[in-house]
C-alpha atoms as a PDB file:
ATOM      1  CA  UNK A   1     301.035 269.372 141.493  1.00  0.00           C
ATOM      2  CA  UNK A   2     299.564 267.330 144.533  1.00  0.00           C
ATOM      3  CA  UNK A   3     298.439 263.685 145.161  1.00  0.00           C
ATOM      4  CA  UNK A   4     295.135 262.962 148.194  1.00  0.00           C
ATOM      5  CA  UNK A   5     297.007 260.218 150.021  1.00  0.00           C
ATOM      6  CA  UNK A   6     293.328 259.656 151.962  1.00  0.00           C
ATOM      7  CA  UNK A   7     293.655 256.118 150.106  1.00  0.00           C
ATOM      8  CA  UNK A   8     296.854 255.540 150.945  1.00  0.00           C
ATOM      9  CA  UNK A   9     298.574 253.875 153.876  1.00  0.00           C
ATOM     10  CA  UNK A  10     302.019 253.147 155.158  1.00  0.00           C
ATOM     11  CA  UNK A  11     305.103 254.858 152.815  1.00  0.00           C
ATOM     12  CA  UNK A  12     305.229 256.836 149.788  1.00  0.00           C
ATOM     13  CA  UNK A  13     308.335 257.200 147.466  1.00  0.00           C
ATOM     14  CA  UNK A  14     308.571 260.396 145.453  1.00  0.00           C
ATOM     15  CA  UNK A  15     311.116 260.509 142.701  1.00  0.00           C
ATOM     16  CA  UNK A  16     312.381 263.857 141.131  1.00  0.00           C
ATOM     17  CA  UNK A  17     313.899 262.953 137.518  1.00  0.00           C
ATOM     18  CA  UNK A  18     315.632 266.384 136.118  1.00  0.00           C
ATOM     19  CA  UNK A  19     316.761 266.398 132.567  1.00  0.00           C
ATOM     20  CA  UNK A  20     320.039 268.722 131.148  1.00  0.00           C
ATOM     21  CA  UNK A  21     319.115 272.210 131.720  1.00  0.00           C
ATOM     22  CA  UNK A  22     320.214 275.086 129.921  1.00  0.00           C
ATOM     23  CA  UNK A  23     323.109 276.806 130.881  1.00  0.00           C
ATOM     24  CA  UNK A  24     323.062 278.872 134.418  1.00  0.00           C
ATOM     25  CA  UNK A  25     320.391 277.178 135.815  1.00  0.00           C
ATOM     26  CA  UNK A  26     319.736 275.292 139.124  1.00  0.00           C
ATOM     27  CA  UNK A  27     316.462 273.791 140.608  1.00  0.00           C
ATOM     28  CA  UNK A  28     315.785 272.890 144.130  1.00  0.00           C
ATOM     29  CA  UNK A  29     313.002 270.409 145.084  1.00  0.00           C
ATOM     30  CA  UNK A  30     310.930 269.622 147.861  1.00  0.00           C
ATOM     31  CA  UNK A  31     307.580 268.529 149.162  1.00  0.00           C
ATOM     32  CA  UNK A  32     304.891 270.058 151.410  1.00  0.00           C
ATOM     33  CA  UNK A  33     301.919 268.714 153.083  1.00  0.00           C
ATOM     34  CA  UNK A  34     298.345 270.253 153.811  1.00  0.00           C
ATOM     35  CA  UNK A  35     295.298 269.102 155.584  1.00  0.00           C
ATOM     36  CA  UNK A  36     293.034 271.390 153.810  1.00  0.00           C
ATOM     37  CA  UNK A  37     294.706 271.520 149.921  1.00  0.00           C
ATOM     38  CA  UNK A  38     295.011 275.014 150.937  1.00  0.00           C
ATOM     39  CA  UNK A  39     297.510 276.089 153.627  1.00  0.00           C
ATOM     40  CA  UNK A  40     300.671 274.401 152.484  1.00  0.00           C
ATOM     41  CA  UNK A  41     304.106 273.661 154.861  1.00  0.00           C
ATOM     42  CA  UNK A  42     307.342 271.596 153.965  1.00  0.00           C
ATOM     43  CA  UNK A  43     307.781 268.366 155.120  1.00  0.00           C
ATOM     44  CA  UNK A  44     310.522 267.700 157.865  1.00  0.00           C
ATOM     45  CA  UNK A  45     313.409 266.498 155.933  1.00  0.00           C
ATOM     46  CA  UNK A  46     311.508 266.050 152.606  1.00  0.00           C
ATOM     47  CA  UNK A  47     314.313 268.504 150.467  1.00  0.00           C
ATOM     48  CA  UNK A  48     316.051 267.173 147.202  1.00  0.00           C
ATOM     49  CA  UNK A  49     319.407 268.090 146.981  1.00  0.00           C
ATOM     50  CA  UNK A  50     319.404 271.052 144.516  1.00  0.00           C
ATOM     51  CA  UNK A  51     320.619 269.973 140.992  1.00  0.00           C
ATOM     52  CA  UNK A  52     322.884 272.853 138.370  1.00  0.00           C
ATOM     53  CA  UNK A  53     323.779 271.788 135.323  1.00  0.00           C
ATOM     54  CA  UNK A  54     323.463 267.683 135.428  1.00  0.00           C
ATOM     55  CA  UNK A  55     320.906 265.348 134.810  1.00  0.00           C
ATOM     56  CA  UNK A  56     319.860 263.074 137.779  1.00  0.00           C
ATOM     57  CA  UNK A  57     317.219 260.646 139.671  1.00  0.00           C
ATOM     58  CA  UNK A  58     316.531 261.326 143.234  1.00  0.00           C
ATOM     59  CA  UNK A  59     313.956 259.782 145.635  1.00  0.00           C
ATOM     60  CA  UNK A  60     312.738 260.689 149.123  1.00  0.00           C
ATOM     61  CA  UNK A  61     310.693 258.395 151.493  1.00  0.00           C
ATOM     62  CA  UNK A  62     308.037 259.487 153.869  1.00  0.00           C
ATOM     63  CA  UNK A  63     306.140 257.774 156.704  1.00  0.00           C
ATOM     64  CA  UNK A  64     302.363 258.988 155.984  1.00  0.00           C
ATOM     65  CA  UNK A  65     301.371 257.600 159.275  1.00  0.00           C
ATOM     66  CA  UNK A  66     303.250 259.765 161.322  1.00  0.00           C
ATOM     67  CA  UNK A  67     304.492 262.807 158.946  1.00  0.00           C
ATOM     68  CA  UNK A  68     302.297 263.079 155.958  1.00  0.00           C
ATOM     69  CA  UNK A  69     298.860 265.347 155.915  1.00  0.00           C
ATOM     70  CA  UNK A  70     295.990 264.247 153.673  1.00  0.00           C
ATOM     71  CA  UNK A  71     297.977 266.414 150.629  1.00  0.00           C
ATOM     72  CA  UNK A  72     301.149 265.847 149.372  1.00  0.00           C
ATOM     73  CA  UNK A  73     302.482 268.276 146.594  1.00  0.00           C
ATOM     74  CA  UNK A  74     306.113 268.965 144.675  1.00  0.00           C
ATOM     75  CA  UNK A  75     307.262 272.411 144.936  1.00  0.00           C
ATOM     76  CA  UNK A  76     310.825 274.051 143.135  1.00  0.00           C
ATOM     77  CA  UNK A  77     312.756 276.772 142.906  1.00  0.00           C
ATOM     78  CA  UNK A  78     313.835 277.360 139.769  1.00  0.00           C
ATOM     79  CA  UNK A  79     317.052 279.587 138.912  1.00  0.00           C
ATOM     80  CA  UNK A  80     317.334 280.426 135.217  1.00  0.00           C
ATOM     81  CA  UNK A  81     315.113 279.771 132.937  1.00  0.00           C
ATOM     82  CA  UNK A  82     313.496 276.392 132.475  1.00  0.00           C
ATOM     83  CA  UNK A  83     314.459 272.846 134.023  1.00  0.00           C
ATOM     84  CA  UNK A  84     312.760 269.794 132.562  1.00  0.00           C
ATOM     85  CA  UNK A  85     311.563 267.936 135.821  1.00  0.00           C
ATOM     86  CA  UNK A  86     309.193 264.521 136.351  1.00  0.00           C
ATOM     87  CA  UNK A  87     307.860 263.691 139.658  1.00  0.00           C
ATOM     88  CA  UNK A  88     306.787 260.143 140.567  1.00  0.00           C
ATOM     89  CA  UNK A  89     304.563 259.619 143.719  1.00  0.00           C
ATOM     90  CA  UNK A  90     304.354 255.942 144.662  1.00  0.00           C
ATOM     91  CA  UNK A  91     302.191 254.761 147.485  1.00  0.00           C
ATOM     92  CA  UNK A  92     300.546 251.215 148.868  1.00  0.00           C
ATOM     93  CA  UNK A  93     296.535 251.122 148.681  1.00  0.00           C
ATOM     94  CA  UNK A  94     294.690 251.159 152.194  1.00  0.00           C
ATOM     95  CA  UNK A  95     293.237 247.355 152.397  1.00  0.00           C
ATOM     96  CA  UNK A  96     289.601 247.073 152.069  1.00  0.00           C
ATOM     97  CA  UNK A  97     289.451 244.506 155.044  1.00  0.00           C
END
């Protein structure tokens, strides 16, 4: 999954929401950035704090002015066999002044 954040400006909220798992499973979260949609590297500091066996909301906030390439995208590590995951990108619209 990635978002263009061309027509985006200022921050962007991303929320990981993990369900229950099954048991013996973990997932670890984090984003990456790419100018190209093509050659993809993490974003400083952009990690979610690797969830086993609970359900829980997390968030991370990123400056897209100074961190954030044109493409954003979600990427996990999944240990086991399935975790249910929903990720949330939020961002403010570039004004058209």
């Amino acid at each position: 999954m990635f978002v263009d954040t061309l027509g985006l400006d200022g921050g962007i909220a991303v929320f990981q929401n993990v369900g229950l798992p099954t048991a013996g499973v973990s997932l670890a979260g984090k984003l990456q950035h790419s100018d190209d949609n093509a050659t993809w590297v993490d974003i400083p500091g952009a990690t979610f704090t690797p969830v086993t066996m609970t359900a829980v909301a997390q968030v991370i906030q990123i400056d897209k002015t100074n961190v954030v390439k044109r493409y954003v995208a979600y990427a996990a590590t999944v240990s086991g066999t399935s975790y249910p995951v929903a990720v949330t990108l939020i961002g403010s619209k570039k004004s058209e002044a």
